[in-house]
C-alpha atoms as a PDB file:
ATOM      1  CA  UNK A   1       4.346 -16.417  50.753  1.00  0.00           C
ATOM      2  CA  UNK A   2       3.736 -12.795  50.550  1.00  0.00           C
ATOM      3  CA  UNK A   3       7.470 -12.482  48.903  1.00  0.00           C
ATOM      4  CA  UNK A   4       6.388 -14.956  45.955  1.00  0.00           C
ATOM      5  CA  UNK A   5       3.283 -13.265  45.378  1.00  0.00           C
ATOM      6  CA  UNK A   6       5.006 -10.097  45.171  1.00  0.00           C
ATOM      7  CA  UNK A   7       7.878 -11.348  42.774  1.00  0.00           C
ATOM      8  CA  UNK A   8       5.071 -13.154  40.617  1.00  0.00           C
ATOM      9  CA  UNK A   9       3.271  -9.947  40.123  1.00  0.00           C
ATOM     10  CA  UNK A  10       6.438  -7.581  39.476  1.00  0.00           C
ATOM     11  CA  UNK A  11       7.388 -10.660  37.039  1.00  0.00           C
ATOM     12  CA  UNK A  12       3.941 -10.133  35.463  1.00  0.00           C
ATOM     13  CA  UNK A  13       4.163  -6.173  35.224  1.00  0.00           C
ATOM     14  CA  UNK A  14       7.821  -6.506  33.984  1.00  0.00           C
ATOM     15  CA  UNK A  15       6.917  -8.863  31.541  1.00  0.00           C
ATOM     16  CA  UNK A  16       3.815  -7.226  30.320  1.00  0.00           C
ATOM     17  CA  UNK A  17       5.751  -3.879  29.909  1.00  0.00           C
ATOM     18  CA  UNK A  18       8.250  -5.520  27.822  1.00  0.00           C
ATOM     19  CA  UNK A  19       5.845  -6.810  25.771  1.00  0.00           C
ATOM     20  CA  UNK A  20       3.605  -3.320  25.242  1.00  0.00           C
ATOM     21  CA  UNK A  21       7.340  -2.027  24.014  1.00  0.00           C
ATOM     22  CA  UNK A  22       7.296  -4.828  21.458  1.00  0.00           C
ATOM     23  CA  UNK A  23       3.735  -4.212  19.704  1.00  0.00           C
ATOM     24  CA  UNK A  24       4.126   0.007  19.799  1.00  0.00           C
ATOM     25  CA  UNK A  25       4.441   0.422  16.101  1.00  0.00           C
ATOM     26  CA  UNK A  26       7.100   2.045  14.161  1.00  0.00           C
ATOM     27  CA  UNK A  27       7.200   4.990  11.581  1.00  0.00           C
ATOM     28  CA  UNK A  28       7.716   2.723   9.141  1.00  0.00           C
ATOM     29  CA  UNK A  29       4.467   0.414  10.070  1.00  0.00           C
ATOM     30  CA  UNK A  30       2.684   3.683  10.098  1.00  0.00           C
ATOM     31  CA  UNK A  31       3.874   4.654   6.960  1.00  0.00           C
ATOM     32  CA  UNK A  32       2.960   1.161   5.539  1.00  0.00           C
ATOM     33  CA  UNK A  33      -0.749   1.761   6.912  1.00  0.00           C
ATOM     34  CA  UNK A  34      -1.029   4.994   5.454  1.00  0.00           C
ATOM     35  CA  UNK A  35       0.205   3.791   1.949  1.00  0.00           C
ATOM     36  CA  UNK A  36      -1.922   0.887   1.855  1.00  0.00           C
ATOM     37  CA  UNK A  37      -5.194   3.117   2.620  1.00  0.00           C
ATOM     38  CA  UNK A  38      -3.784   5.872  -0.376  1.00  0.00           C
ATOM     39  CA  UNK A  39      -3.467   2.276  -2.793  1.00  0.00           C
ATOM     40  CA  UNK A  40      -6.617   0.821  -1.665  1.00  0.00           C
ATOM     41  CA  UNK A  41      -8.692   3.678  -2.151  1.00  0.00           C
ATOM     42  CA  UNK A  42      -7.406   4.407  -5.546  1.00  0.00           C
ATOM     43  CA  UNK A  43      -8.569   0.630  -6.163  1.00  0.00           C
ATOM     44  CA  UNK A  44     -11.789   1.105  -4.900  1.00  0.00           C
ATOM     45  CA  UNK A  45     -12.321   4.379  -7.219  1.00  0.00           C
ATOM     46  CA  UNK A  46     -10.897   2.157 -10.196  1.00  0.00           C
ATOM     47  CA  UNK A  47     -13.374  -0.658  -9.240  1.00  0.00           C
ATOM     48  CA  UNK A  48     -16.324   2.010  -8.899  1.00  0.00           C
ATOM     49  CA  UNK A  49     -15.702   3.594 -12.220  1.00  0.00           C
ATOM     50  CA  UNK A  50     -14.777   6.998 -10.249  1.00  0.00           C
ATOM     51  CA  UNK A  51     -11.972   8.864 -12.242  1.00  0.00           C
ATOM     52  CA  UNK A  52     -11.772  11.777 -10.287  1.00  0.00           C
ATOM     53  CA  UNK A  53     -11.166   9.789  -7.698  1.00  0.00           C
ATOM     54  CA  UNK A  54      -8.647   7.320  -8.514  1.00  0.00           C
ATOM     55  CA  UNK A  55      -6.602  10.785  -9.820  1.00  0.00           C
ATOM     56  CA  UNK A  56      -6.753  12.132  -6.578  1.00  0.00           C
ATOM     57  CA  UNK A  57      -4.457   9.892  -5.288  1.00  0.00           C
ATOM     58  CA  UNK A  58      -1.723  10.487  -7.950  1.00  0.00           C
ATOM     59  CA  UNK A  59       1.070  12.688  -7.551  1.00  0.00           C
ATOM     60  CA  UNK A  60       1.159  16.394  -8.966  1.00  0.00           C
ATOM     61  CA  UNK A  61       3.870  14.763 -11.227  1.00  0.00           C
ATOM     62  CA  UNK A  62       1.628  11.834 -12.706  1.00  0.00           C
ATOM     63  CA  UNK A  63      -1.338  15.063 -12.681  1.00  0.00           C
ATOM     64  CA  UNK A  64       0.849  17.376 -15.062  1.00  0.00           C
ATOM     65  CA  UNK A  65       1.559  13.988 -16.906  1.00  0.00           C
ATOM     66  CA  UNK A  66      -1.935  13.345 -17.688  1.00  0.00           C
ATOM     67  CA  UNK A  67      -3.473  16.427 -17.050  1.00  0.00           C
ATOM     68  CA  UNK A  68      -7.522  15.385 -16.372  1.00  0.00           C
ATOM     69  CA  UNK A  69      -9.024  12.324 -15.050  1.00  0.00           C
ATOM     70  CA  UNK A  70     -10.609  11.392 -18.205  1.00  0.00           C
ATOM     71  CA  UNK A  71      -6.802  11.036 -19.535  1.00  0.00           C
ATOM     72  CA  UNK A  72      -5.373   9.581 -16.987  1.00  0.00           C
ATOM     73  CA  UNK A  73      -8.179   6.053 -16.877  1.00  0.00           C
ATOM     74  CA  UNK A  74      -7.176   6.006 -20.502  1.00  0.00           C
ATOM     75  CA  UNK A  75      -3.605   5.180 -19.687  1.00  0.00           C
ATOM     76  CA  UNK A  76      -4.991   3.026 -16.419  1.00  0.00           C
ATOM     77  CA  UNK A  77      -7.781   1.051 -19.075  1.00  0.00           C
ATOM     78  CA  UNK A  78      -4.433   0.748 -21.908  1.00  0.00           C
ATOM     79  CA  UNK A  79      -1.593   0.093 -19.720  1.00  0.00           C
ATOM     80  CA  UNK A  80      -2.847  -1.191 -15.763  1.00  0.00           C
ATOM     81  CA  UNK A  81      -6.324  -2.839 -16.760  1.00  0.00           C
ATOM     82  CA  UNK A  82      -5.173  -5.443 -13.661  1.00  0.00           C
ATOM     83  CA  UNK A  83      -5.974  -2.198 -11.401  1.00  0.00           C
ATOM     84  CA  UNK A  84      -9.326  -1.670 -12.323  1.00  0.00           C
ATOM     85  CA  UNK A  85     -10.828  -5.047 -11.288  1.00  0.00           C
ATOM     86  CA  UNK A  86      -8.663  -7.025  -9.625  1.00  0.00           C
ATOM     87  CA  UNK A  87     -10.633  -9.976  -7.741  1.00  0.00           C
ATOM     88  CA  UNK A  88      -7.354 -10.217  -5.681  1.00  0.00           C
ATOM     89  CA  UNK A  89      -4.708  -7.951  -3.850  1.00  0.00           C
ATOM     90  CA  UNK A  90      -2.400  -8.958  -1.177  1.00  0.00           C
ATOM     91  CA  UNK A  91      -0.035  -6.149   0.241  1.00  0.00           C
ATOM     92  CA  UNK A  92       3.741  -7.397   0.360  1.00  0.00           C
ATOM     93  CA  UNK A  93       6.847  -5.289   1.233  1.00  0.00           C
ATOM     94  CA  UNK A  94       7.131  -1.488   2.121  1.00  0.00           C
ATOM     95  CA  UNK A  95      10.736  -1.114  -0.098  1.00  0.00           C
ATOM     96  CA  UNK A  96      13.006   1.903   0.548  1.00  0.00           C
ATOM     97  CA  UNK A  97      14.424   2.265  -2.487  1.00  0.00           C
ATOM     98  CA  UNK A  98      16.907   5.099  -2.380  1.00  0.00           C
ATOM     99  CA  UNK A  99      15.043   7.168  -0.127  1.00  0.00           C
ATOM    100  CA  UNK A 100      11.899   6.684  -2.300  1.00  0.00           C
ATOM    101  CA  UNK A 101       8.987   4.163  -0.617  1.00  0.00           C
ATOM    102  CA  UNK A 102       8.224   1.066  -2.665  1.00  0.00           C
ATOM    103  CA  UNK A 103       4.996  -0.923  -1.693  1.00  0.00           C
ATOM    104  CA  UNK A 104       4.993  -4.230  -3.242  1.00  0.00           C
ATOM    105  CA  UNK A 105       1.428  -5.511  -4.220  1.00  0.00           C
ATOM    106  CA  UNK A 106       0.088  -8.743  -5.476  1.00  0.00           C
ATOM    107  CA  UNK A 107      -2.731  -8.678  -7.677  1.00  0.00           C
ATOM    108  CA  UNK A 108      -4.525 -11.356  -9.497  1.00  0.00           C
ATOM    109  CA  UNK A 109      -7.234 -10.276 -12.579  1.00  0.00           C
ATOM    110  CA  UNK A 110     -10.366 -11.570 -13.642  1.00  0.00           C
ATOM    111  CA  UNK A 111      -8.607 -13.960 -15.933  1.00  0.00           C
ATOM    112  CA  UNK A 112      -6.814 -15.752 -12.829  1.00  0.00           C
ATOM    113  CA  UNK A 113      -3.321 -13.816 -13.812  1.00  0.00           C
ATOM    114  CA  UNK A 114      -1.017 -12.470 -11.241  1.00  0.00           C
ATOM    115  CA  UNK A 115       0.898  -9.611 -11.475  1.00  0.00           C
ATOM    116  CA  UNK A 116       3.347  -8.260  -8.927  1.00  0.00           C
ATOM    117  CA  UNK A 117       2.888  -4.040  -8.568  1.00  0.00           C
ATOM    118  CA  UNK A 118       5.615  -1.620  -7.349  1.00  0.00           C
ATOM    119  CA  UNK A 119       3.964   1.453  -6.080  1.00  0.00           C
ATOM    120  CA  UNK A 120       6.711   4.358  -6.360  1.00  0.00           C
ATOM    121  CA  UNK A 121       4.932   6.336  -2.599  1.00  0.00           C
ATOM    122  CA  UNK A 122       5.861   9.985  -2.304  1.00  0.00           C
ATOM    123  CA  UNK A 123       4.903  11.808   0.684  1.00  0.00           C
ATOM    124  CA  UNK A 124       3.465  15.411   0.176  1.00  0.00           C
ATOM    125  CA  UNK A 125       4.720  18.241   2.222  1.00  0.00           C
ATOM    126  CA  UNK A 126       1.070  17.882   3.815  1.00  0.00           C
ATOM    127  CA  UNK A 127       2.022  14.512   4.976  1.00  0.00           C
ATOM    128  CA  UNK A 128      -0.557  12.708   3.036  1.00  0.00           C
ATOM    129  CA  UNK A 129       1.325   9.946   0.816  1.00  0.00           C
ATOM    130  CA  UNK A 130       0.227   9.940  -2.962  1.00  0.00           C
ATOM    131  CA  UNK A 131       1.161   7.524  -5.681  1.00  0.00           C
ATOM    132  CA  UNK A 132       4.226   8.769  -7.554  1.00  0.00           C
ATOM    133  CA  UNK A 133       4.026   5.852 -10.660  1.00  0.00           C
ATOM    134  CA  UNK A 134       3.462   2.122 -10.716  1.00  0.00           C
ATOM    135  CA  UNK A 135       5.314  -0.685 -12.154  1.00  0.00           C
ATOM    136  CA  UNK A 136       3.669  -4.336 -13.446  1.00  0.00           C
ATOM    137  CA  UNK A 137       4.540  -7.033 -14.478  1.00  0.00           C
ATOM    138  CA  UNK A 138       3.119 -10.463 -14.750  1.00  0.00           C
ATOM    139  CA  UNK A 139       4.058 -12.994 -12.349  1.00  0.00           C
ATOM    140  CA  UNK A 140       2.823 -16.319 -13.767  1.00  0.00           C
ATOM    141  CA  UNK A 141       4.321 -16.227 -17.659  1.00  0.00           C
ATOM    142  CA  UNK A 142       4.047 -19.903 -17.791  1.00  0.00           C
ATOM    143  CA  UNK A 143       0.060 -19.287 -18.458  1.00  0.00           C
ATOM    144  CA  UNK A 144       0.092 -17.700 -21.616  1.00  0.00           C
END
């Protein structure tokens, strides 16, 4: 009796160790956390009307691109209005894309439109990941 006990409970810890191996997360799940935080705060600012903000989150590249806030919601407000309100976003696939980190995100805008994003992620020498440019394009065509 004692024997079975014994074997049930080393089953159990064997089991249970296997199992805490399976859910410890991966650099790349961490890297997907981090990215989605960067993209959802630079949503938030967009939604909130805060431009300095949303810029912070941009890459020294897109900064000497547009080089003030003010500048940079203009090309947001003519080119990405889906960004500033969307009234959905679901986060798809973390790409790698020749060394460069893609996050996929579907967005849907006040209109009921969905657009699929590609977030081009570069991580800074700090660590911190910023938002290197950003592709859309509408998904549903057929609505227009």
């Amino acid at each position: 009796m004692f024997k079975f006990l014994m074997l049930g409970l080393l089953s159990c810890f064997f089991i249970s160790g296997f199992t805490l191996a399976e859910d410890k997360p991966t650099e790349e799940s961490l890297d997907k956390e981090k990215i989605i935080a960067v993209i959802d705060a630079q949503l938030e600012a967009f939604r909130s009307g805060d431009a300095e903000k949303a810029y912070s989150f941009a890459t020294p590249g897109i900064q000497r691109q547009f080089p003030n806030s003010a500048i940079f919601m203009q090309m947001v407000m003519n080119g990405y209005n889906v960004l500033r309100q969307p009234t959905q976003v679901e986060y798809r696939d973390l790409r790698d894309h020749f060394g460069v980190k893609v996050q996929l995100v579907q967005l849907t805008d006040l209109n009921g439109f969905t657009f699929q994003a590609f977030y081009q992620m570069e991580q800074q020498n700090s660590g911190e990941w910023r938002i290197g440019g950003c592709m859309i394009q509408q998904v549903d065509q057929d609505k227009i």
